[in-house]
C-alpha atoms as a PDB file:
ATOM      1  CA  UNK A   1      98.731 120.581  79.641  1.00  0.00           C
ATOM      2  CA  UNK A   2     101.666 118.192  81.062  1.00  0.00           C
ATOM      3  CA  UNK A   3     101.201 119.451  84.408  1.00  0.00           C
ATOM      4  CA  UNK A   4      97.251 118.022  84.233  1.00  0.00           C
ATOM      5  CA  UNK A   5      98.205 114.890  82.961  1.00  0.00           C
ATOM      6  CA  UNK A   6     100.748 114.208  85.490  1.00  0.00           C
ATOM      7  CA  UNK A   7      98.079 115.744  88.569  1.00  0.00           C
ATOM      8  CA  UNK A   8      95.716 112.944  86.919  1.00  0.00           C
ATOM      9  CA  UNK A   9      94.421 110.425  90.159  1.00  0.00           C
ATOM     10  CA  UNK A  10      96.366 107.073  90.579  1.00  0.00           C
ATOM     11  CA  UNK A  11      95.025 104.270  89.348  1.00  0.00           C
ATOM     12  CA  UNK A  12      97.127 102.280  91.148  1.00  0.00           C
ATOM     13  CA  UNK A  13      95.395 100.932  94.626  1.00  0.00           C
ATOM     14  CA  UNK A  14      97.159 101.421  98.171  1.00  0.00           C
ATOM     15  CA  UNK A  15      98.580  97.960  98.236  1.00  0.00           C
ATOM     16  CA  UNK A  16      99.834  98.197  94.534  1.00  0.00           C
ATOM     17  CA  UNK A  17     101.585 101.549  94.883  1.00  0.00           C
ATOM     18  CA  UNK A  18     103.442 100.242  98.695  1.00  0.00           C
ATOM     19  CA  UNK A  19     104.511  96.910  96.584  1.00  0.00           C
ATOM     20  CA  UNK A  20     105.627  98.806  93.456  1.00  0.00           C
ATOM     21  CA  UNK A  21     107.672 101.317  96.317  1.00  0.00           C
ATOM     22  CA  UNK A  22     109.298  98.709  97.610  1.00  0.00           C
ATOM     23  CA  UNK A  23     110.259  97.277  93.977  1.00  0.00           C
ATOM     24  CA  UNK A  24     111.510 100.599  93.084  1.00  0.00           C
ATOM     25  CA  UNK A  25     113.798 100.803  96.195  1.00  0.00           C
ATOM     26  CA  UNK A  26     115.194  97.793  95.396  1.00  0.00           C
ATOM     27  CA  UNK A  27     113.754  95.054  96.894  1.00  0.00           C
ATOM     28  CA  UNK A  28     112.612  91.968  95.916  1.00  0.00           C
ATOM     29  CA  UNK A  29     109.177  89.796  95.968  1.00  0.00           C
ATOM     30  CA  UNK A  30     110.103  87.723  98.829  1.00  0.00           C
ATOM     31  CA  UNK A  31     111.375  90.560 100.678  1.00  0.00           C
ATOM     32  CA  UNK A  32     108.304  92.496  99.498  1.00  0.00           C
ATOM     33  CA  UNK A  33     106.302  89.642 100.809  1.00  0.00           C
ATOM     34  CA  UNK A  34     108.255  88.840 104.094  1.00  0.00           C
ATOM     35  CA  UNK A  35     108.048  93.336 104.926  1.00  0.00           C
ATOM     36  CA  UNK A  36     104.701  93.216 104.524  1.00  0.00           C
ATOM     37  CA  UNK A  37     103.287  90.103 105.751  1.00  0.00           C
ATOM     38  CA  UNK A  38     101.536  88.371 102.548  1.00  0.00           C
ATOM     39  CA  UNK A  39     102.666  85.167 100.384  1.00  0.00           C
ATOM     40  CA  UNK A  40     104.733  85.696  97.642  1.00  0.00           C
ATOM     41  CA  UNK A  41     102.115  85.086  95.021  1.00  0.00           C
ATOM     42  CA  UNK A  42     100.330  87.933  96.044  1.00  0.00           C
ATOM     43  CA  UNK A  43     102.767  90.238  95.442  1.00  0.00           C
ATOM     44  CA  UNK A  44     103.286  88.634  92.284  1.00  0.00           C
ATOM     45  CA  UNK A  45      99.568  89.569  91.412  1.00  0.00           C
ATOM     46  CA  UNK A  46     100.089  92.955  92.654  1.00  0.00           C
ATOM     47  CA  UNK A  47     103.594  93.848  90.679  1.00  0.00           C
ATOM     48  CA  UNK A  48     101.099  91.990  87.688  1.00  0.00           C
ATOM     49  CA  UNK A  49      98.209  94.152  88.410  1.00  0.00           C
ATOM     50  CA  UNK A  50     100.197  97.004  88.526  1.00  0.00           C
ATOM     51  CA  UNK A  51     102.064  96.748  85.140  1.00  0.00           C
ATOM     52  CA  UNK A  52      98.622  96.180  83.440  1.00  0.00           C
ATOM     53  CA  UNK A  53      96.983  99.310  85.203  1.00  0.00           C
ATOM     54  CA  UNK A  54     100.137 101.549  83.745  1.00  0.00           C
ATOM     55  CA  UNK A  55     100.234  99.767  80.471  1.00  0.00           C
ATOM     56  CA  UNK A  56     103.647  99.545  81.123  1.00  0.00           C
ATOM     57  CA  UNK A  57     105.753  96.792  79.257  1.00  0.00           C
ATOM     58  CA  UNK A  58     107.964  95.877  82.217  1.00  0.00           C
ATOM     59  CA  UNK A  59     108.214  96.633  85.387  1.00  0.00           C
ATOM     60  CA  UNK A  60     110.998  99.034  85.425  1.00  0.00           C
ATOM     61  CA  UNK A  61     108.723 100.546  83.226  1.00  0.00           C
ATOM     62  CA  UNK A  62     105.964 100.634  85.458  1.00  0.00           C
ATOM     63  CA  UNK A  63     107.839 102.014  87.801  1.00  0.00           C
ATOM     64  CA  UNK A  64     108.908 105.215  85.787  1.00  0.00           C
ATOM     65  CA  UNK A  65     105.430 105.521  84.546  1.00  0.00           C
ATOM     66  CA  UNK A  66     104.468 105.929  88.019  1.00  0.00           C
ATOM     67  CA  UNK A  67     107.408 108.028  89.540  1.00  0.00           C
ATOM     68  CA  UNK A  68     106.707 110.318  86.531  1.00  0.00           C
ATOM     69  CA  UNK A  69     102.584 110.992  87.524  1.00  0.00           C
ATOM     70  CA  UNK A  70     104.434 111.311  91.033  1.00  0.00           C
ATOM     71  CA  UNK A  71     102.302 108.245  92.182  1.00  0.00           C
ATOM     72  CA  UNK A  72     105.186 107.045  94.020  1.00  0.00           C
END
């Protein structure tokens, strides 16, 4: 039963999961932003987005949510 809720499809759209990545690695939104050629509000709404989609509380949080369903 854990393995099929971990196998369970990302929510999580391409954009979303490469921002939340580079969060995860360490990076910040206007690095983030600069690597990947948007303004910094968009990542914003993207890191946002994402932490919604997981239900997470934070974003460290989102990010284990997602590491975890091995989203990431």
């Amino acid at each position: 039963m854990r393995d099929a809720l971990r196998s369970r499809p990302s929510p999580l759209t391409d954009g979303e999961a490469e921002t939340l990545r580079l969060t995860a690695s360490g990076a910040h939104a206007r690095e983030i932003a600069a690597d990947l050629f948007l303004s910094l509000g968009t990542v914003r709404n993207r890191l946002s987005s994402t932490v919604g989609k997981l239900h997470a509380r934070t974003l460290v949080d989102a990010v284990r949510i997602a590491e975890y369903h091995g989203w990431l």
